[in-house]
Protein backbone atom coordinates (compact mmCIF):
# COMPACT_ATOMS: atom_id res chain seq x y z
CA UNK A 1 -39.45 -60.95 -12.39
CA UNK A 2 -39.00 -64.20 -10.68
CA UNK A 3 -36.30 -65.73 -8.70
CA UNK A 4 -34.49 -69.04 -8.95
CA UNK A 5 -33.64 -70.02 -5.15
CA UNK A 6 -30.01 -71.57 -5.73
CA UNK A 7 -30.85 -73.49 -2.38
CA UNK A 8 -33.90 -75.64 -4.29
CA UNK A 9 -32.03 -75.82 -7.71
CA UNK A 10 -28.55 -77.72 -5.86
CA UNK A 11 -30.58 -79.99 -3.98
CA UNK A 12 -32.31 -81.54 -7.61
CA UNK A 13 -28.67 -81.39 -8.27
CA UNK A 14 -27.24 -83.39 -5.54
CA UNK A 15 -30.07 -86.17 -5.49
CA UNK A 16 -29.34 -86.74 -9.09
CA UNK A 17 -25.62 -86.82 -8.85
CA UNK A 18 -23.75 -90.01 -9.18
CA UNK A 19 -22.43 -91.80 -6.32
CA UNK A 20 -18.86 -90.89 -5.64
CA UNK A 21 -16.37 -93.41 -6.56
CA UNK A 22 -14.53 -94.62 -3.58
CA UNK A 23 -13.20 -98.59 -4.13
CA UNK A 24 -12.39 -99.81 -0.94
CA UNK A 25 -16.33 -98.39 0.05
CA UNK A 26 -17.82 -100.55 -2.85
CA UNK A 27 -15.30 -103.38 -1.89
CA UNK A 28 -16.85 -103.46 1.20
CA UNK A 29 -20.18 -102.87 -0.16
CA UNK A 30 -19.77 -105.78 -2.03
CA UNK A 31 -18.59 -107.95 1.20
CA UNK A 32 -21.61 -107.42 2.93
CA UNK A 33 -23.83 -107.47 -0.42
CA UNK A 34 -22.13 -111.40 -0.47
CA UNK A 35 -23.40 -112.23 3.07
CA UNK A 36 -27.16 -110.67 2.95
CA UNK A 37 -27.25 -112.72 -0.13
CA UNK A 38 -25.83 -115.66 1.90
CA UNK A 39 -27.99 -115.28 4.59
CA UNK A 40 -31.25 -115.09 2.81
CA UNK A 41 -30.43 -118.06 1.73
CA UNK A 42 -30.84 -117.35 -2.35
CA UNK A 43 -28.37 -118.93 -5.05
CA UNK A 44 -25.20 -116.95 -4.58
CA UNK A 45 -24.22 -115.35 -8.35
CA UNK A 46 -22.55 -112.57 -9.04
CA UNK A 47 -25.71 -110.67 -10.79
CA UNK A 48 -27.10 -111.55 -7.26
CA UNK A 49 -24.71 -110.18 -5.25
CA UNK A 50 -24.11 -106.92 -8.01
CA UNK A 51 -28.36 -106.04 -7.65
CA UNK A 52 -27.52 -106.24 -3.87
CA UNK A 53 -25.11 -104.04 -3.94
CA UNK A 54 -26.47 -102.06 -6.93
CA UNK A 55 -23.91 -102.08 -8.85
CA UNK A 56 -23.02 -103.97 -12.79
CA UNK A 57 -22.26 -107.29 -12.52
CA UNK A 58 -19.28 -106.01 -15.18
CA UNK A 59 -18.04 -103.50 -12.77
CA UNK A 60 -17.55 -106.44 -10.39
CA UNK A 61 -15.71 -108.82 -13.28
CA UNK A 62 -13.50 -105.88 -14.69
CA UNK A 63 -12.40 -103.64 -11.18
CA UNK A 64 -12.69 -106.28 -8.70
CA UNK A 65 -11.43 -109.60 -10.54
CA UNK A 66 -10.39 -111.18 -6.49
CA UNK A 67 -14.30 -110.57 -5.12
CA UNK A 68 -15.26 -112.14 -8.41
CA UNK A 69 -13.04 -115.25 -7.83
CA UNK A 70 -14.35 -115.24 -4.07
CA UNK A 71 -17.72 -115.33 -5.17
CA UNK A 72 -17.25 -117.67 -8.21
CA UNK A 73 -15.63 -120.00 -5.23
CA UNK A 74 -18.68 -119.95 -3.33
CA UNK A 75 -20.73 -120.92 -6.68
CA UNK A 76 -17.93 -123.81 -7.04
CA UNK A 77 -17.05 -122.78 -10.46
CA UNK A 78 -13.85 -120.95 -10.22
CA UNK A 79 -12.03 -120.81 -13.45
CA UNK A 80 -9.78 -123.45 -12.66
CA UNK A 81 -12.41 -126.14 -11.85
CA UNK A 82 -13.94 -125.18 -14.89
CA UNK A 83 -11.36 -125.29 -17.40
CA UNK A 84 -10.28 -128.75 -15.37
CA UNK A 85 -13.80 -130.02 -15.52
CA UNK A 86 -13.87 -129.45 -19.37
CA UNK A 87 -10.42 -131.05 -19.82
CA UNK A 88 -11.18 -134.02 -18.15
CA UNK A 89 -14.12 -134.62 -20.32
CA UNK A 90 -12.43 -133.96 -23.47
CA UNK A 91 -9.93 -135.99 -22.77
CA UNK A 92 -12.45 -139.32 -22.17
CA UNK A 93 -14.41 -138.58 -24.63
CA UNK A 94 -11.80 -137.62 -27.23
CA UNK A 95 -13.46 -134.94 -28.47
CA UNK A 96 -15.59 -132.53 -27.41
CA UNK A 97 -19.26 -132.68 -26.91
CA UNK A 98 -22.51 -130.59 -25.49
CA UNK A 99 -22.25 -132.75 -22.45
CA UNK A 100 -18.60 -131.14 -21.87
CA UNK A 101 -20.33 -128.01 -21.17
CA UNK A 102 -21.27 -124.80 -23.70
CA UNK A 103 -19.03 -124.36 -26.25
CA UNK A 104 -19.36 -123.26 -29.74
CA UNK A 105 -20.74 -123.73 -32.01
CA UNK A 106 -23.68 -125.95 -30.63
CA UNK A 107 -23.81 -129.25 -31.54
CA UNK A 108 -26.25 -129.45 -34.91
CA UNK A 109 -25.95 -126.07 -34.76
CA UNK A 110 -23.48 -125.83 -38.14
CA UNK A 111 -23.87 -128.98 -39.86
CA UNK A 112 -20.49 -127.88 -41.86
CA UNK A 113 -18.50 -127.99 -39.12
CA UNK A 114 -16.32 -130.86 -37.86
CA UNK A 115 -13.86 -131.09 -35.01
């Protein structure tokens, strides 16, 4: 008859186990996820900075909405800037167009549709 050794069976355990949830660890996992990627010099996103970190690039938009600002700062397309940015060229243009940025639909995309 043959033995399971406990000891062998919870270490397969513990190496597959998830990582434990702590958020002010991952917040300042994140922080120094933002400044490798800084450093190296590579286009700061926040996909970049979530594969850094390892972590979803959703987990970062949804739990951490203040590092997501930061980073979108850093990018130079905070929210703001963009929604201003779009408004601005809507309102020269007098309506809106692909060179306003993505919208939808596409222009020629749906030849049905008019502003």
């Amino acid at each position: 008859m043959s033995k399971l050794l406990p000891a062998k069976v919870l270490a397969v355990e513990v190496a597959d186990a998830p990582r434990k949830r702590d958020r002010e660890r991952t917040l300042h996992q994140l922080n120094l996820a933002l400044i490798r990627v800084q450093r190296r010099g590579e286009k700061v996103t926040l996909k970049a900075v979530a594969d850094e970190a390892k972590v979803s690039p959703p987990l970062i938009n949804n739990r951490y909405p203040d590092f997501a600002e930061q980073v979108r700062t850093i990018m130079g397309k905070t929210i703001r800037q963009q929604r201003t940015r779009r408004q601005t060229c809507w309102s020269r243009s007098g309506r809106r167009t692909a060179s306003c940025g993505n919208w939808w639909p596409p222009i020629g995309g749906n030849q049905g549709w008019r502003p």
